[in-house]
Each structure stands twice: as structure tokens, then as C-alpha cells.
PDB file of N, CA and C in Angstrom:
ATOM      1  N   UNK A   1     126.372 -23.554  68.458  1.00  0.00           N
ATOM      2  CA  UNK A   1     126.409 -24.861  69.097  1.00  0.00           C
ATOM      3  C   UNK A   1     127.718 -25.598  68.796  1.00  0.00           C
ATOM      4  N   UNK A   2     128.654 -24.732  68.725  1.00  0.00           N
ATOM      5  CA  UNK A   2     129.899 -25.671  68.089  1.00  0.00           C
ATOM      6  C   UNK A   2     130.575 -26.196  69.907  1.00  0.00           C
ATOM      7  N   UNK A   3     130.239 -25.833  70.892  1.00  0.00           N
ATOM      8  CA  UNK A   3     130.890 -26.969  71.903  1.00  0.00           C
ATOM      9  C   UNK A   3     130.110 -27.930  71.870  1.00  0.00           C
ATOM     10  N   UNK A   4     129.417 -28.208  71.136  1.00  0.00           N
ATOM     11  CA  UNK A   4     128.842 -29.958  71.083  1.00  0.00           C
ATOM     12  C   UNK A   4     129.549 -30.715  70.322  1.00  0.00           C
ATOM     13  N   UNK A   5     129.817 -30.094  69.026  1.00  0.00           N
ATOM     14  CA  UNK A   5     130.970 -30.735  68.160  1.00  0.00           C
ATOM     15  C   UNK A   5     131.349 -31.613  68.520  1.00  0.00           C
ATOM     16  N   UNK A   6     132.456 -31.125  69.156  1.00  0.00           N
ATOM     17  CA  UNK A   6     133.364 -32.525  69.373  1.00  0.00           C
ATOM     18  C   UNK A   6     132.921 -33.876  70.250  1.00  0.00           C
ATOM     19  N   UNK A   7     131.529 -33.465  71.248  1.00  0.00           N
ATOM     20  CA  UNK A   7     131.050 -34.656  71.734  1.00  0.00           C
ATOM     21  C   UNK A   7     129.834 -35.007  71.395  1.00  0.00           C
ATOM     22  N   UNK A   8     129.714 -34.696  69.870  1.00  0.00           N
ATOM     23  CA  UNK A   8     128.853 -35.041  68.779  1.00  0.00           C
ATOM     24  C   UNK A   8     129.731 -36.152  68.085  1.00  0.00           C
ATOM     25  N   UNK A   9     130.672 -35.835  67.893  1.00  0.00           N
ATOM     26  CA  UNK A   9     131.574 -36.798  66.938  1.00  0.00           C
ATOM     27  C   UNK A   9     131.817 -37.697  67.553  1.00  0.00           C
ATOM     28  N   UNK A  10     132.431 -37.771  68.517  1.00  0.00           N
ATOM     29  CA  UNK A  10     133.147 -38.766  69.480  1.00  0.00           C
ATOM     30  C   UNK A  10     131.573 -39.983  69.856  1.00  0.00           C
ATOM     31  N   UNK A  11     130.552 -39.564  70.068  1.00  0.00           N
ATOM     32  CA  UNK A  11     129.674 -40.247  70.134  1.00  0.00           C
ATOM     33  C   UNK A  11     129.073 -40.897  69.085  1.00  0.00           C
ATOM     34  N   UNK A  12     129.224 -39.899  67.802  1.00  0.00           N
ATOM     35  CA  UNK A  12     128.538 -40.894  66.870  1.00  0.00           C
ATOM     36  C   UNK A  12     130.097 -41.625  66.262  1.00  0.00           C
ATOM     37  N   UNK A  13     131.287 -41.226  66.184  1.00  0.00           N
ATOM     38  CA  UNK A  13     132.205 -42.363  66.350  1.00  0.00           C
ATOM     39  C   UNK A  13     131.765 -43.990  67.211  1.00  0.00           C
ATOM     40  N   UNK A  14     131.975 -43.699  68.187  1.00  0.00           N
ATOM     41  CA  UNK A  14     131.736 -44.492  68.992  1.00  0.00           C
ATOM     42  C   UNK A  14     130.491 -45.443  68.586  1.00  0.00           C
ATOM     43  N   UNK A  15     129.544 -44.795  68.502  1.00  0.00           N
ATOM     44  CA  UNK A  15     128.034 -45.913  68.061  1.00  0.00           C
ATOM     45  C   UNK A  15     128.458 -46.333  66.461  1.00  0.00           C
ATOM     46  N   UNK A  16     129.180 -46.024  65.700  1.00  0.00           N
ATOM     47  CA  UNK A  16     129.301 -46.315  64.147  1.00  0.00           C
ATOM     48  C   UNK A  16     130.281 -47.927  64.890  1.00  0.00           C
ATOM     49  N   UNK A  17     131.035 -47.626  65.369  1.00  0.00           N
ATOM     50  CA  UNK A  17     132.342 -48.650  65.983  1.00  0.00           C
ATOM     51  C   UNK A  17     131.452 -49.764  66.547  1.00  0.00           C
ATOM     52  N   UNK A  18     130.784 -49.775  67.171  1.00  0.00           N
ATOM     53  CA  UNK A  18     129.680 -50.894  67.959  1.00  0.00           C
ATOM     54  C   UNK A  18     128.529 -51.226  66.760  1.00  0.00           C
ATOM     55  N   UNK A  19     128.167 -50.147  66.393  1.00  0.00           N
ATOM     56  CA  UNK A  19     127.204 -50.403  65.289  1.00  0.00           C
ATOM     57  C   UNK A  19     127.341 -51.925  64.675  1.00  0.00           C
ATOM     58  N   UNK A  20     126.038 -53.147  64.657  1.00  0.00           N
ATOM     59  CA  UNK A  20     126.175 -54.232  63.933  1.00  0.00           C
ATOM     60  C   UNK A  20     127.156 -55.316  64.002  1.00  0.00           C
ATOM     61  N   UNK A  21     127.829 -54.758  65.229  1.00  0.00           N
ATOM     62  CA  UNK A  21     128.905 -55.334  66.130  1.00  0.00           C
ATOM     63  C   UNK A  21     128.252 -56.308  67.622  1.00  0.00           C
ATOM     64  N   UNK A  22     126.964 -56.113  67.957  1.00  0.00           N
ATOM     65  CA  UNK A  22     126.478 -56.596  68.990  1.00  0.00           C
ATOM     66  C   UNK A  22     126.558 -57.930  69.065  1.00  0.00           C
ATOM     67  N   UNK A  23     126.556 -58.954  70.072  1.00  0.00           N
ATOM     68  CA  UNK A  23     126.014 -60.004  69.635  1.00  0.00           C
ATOM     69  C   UNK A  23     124.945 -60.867  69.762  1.00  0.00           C
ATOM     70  N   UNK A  24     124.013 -60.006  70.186  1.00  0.00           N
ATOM     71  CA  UNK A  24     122.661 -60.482  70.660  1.00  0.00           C
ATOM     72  C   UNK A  24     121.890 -60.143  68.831  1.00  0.00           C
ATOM     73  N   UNK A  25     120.701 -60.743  68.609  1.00  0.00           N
ATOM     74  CA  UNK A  25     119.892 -61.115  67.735  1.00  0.00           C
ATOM     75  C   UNK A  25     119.334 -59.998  68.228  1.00  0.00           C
ATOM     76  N   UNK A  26     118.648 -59.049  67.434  1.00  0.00           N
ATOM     77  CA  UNK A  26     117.335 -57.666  67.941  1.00  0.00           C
ATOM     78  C   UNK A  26     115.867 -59.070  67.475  1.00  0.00           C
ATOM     79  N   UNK A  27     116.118 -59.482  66.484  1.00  0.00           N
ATOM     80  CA  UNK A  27     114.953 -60.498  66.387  1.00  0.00           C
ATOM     81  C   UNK A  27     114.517 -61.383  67.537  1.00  0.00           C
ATOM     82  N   UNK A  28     115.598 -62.102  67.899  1.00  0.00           N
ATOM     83  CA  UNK A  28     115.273 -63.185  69.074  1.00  0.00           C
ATOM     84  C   UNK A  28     115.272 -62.242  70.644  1.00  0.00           C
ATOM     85  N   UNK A  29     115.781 -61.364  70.617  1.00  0.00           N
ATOM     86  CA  UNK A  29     115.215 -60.915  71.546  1.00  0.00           C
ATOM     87  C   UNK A  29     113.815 -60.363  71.600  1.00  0.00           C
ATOM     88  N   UNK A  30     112.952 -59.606  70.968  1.00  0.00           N
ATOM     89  CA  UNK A  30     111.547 -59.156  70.725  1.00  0.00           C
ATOM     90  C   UNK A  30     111.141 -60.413  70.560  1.00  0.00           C
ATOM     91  N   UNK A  31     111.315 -61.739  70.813  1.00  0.00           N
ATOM     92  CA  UNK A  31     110.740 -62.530  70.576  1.00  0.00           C
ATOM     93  C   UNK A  31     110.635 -63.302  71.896  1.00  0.00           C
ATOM     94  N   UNK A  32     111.915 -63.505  72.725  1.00  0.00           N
ATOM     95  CA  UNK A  32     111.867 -63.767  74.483  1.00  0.00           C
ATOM     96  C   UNK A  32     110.979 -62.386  74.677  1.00  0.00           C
ATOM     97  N   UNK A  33     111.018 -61.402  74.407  1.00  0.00           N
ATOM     98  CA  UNK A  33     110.411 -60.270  75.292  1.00  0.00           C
ATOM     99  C   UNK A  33     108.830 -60.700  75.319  1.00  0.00           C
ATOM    100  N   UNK A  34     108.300 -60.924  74.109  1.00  0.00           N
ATOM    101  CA  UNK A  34     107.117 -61.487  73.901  1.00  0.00           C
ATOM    102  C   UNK A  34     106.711 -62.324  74.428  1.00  0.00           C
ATOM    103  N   UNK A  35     107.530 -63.428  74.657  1.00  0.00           N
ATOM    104  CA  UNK A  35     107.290 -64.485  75.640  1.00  0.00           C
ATOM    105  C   UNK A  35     106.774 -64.145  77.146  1.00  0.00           C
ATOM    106  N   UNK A  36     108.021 -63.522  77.006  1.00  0.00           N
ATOM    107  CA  UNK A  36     107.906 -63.136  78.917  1.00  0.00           C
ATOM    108  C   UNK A  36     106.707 -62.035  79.158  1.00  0.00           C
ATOM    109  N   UNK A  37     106.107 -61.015  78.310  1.00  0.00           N
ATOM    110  CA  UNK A  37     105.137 -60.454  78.435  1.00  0.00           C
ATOM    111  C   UNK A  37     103.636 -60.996  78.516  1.00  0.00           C
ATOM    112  N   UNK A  38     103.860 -61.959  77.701  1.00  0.00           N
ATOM    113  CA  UNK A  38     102.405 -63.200  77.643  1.00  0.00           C
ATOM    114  C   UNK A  38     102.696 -64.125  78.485  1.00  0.00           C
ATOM    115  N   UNK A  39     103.662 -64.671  79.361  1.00  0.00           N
ATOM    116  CA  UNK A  39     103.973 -65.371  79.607  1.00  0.00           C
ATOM    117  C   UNK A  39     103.702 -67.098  79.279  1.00  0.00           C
ATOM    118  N   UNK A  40     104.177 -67.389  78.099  1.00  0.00           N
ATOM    119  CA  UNK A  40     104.270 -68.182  76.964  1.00  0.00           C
ATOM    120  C   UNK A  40     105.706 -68.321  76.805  1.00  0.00           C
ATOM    121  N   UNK A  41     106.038 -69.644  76.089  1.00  0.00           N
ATOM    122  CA  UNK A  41     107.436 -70.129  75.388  1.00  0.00           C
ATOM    123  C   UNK A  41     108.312 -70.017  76.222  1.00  0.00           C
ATOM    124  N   UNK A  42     109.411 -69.598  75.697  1.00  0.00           N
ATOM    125  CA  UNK A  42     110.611 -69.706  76.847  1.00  0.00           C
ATOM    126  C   UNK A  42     109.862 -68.674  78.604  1.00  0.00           C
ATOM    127  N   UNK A  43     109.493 -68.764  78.915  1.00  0.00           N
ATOM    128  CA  UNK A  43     108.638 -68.071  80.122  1.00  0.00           C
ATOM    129  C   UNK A  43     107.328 -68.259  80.789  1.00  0.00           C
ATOM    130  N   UNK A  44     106.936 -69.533  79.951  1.00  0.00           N
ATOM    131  CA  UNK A  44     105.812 -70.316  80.372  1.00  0.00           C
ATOM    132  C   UNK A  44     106.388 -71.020  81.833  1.00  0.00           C
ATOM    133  N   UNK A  45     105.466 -70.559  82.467  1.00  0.00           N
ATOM    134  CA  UNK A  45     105.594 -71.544  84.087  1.00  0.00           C
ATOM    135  C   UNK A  45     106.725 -70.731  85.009  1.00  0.00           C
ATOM    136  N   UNK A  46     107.006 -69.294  84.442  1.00  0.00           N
ATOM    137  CA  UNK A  46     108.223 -69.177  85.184  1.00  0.00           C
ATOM    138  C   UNK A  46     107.968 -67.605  86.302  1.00  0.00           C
ATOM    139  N   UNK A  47     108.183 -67.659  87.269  1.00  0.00           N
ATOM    140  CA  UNK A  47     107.879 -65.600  87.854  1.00  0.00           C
ATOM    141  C   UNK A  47     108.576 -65.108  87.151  1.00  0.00           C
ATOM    142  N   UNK A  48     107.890 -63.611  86.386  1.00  0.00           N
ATOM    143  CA  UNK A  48     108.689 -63.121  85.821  1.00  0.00           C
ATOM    144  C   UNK A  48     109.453 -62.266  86.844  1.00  0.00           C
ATOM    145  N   UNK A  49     110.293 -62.043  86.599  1.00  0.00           N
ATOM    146  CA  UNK A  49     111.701 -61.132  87.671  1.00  0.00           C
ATOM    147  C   UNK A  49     111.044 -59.869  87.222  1.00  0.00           C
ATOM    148  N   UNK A  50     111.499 -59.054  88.226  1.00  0.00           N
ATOM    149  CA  UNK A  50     111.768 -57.100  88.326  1.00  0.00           C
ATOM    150  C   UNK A  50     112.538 -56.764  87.010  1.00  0.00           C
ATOM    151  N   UNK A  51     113.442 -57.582  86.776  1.00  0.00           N
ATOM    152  CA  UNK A  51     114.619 -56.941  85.699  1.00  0.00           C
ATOM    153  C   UNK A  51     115.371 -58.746  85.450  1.00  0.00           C
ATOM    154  N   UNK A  52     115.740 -58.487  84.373  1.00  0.00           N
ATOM    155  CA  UNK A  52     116.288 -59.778  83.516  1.00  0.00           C
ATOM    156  C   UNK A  52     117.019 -59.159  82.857  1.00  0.00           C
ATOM    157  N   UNK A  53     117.974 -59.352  82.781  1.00  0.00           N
ATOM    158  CA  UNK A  53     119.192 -59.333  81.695  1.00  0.00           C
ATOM    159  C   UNK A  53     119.399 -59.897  80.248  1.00  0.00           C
ATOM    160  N   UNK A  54     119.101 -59.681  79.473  1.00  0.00           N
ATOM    161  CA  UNK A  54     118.708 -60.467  78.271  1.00  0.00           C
ATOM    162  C   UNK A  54     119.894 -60.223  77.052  1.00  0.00           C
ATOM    163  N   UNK A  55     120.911 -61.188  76.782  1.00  0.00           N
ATOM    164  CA  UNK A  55     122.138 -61.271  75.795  1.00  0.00           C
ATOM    165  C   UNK A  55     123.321 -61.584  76.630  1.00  0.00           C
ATOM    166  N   UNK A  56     124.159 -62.383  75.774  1.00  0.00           N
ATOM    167  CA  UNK A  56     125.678 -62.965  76.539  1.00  0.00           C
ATOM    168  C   UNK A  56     126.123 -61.690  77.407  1.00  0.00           C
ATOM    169  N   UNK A  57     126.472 -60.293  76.233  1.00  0.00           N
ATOM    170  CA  UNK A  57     127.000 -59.115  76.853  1.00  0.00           C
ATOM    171  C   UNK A  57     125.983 -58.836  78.578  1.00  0.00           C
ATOM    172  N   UNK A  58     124.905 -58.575  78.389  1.00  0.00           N
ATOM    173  CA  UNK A  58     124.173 -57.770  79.350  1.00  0.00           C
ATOM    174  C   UNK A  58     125.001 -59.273  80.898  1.00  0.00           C
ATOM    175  N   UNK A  59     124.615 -60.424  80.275  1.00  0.00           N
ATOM    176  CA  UNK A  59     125.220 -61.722  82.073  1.00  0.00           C
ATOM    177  C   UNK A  59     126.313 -61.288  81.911  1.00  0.00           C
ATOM    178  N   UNK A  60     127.434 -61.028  81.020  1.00  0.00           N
ATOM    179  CA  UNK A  60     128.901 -61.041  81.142  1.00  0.00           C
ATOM    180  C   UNK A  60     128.742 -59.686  82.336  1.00  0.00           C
ATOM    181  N   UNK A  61     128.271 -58.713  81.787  1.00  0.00           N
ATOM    182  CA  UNK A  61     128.250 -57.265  82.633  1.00  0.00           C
ATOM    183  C   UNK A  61     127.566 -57.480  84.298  1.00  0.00           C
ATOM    184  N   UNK A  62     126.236 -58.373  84.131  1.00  0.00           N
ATOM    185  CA  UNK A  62     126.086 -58.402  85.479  1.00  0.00           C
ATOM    186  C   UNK A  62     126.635 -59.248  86.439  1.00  0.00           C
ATOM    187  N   UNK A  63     127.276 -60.415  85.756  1.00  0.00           N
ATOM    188  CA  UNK A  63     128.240 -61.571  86.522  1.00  0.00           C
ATOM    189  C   UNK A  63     129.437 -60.533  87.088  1.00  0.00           C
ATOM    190  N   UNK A  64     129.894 -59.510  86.420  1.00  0.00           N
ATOM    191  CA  UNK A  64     131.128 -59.092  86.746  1.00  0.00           C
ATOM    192  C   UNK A  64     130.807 -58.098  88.018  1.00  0.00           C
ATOM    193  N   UNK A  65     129.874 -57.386  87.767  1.00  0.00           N
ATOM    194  CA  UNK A  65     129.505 -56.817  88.809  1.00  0.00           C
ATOM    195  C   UNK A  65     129.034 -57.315  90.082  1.00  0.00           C
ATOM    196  N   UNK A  66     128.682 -58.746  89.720  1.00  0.00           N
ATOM    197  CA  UNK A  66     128.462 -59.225  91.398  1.00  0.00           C
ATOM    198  C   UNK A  66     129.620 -59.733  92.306  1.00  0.00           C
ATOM    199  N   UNK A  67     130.332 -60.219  91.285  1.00  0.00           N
ATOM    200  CA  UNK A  67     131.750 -60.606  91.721  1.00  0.00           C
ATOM    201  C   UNK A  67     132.601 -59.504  91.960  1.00  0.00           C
ATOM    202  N   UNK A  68     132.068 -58.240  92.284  1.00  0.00           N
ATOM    203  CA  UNK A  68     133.097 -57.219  92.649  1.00  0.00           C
ATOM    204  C   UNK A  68     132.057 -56.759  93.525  1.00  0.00           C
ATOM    205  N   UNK A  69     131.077 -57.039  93.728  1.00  0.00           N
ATOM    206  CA  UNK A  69     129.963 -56.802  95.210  1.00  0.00           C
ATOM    207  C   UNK A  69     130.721 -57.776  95.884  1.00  0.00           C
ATOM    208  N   UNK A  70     130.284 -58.821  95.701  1.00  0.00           N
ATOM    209  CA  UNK A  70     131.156 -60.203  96.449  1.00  0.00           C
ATOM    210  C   UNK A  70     132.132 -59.907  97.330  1.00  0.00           C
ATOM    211  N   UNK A  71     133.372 -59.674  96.462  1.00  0.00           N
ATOM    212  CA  UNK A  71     134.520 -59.058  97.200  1.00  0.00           C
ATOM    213  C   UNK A  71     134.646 -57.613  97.887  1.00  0.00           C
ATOM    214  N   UNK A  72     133.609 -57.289  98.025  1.00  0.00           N
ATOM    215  CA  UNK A  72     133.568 -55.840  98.600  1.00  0.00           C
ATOM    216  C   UNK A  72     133.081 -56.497  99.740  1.00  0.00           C
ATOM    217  N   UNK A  73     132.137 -57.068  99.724  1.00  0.00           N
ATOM    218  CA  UNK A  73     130.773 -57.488 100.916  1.00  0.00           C
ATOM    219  C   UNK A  73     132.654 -58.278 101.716  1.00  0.00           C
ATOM    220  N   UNK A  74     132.980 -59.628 100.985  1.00  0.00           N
ATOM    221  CA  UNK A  74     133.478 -60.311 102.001  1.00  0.00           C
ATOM    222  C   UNK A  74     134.590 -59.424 102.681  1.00  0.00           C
ATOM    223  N   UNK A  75     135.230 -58.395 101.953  1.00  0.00           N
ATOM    224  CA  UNK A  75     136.411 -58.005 102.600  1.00  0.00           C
ATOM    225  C   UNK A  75     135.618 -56.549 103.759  1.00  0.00           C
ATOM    226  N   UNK A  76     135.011 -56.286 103.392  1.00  0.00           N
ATOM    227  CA  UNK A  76     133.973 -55.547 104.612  1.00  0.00           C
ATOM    228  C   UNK A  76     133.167 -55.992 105.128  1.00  0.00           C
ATOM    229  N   UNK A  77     133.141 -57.402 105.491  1.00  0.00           N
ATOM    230  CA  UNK A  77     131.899 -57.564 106.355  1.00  0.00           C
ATOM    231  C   UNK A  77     131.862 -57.284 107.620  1.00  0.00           C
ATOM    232  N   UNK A  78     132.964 -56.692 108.126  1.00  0.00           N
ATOM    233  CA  UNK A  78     133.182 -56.804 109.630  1.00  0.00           C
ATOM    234  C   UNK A  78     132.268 -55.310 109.649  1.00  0.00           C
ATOM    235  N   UNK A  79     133.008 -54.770 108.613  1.00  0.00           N
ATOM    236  CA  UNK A  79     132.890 -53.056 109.085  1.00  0.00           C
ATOM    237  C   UNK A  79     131.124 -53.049 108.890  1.00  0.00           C
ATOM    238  N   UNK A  80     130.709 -53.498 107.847  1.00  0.00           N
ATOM    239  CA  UNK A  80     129.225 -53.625 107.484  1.00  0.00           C
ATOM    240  C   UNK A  80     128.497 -53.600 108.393  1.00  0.00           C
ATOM    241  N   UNK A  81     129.001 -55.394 109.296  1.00  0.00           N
ATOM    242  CA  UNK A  81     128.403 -55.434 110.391  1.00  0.00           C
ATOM    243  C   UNK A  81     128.538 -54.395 111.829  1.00  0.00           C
ATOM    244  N   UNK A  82     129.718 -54.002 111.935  1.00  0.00           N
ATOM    245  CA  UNK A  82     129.881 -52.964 112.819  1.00  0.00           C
ATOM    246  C   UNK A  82     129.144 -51.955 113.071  1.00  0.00           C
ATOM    247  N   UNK A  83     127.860 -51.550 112.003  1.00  0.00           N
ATOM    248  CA  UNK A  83     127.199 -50.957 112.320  1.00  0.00           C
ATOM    249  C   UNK A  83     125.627 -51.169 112.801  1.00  0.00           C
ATOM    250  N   UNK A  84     125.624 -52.018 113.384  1.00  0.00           N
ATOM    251  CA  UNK A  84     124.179 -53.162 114.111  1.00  0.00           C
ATOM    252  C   UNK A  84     124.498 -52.424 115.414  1.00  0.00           C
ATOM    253  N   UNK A  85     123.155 -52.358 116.293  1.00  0.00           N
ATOM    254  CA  UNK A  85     123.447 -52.386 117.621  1.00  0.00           C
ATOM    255  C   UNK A  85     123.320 -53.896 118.132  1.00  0.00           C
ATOM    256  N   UNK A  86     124.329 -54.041 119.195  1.00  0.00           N
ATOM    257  CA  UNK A  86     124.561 -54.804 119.642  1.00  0.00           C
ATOM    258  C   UNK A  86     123.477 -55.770 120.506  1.00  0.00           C
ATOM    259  N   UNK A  87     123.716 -56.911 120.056  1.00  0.00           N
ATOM    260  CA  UNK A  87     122.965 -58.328 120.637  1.00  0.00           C
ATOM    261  C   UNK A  87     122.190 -58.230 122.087  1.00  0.00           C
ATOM    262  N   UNK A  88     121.037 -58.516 122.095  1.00  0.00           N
ATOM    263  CA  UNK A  88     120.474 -58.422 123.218  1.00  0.00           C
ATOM    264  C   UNK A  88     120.565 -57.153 124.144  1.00  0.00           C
ATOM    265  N   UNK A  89     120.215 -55.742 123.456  1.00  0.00           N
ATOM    266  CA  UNK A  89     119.922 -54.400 123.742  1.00  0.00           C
ATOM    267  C   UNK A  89     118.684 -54.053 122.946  1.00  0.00           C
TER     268      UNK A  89
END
């Protein structure tokens, strides 16, 4: 098994480097999760969503990604739309 080696290392490199580096709480999160599963505390009164993003990192990652949908959608919308059949057919 030595071609794993090296993308044995490189991976547990990598997780040692992030390791305790996060900046989300593992506590306060199992603790919104709880919420939102009972729907209680921060999630009292609220629909729970399909998927929630939960920590600064996870909105930083999905803000960025919509803002590069965004600019995809506006600079193709023609072509997007170009593929509709046409109005009153």
C-alpha cells in the first residue's frame, strides 16, 4: 500500500494545519443543532430550511458562491433565456 503514502501524508498534513484552527465553537453548534431539531431557542417560531449553513466560514463559502452564480446568471441571461420556446406558440 505504499501509493497511498504520500496522499496519506499530505492529508493528514493538511487536517493537523486546520486542526483547532476552526472558528466555529463544536459546543455552540450541537447546541443551535438541538435547537433547530426540537425546534426551541434560537429556532423557536422559525421553518426549518432543507440545509442551513451553520459558522462564519460555512456564510463566507456560501455568500461567495452566490455571488459567482449572480454573475454567471446576469452575464448569461440572454443565452439562458434563449432557450424558451417562443411567446405565444
Amino acid at each position: 500500500m505504499q501509493f497511498y503514502t504520500p496522499l496519506n501524508s499530505f492529508s493528514e498534513s493538511f487536517i493537523s494545519a486546520y486542526n483547532n484552527k476552526q472558528p466555529g465553537d463544536p459546543r455552540k453548534l450541537v447546541e443551535v443543532m438541538l435547537d433547530i431539531v426540537r425546534g426551541e431557542g434560537v429556532a423557536e417560531g422559525k421553518e426549518i430550511p432543507l440545509s442551513l449553513p451553520l459558522g462564519s466560514d460555512a456564510l463566507a463559502t456560501v455568500k461567495e458562491t452566490l455571488q459567482r452564480t449572480e454573475n454567471i446568471l446576469n452575464e448569461w441571461e440572454s443565452v439562458i433565456r434563449s432557450t424558451d420556446f417562443p411567446k405565444g406558440t
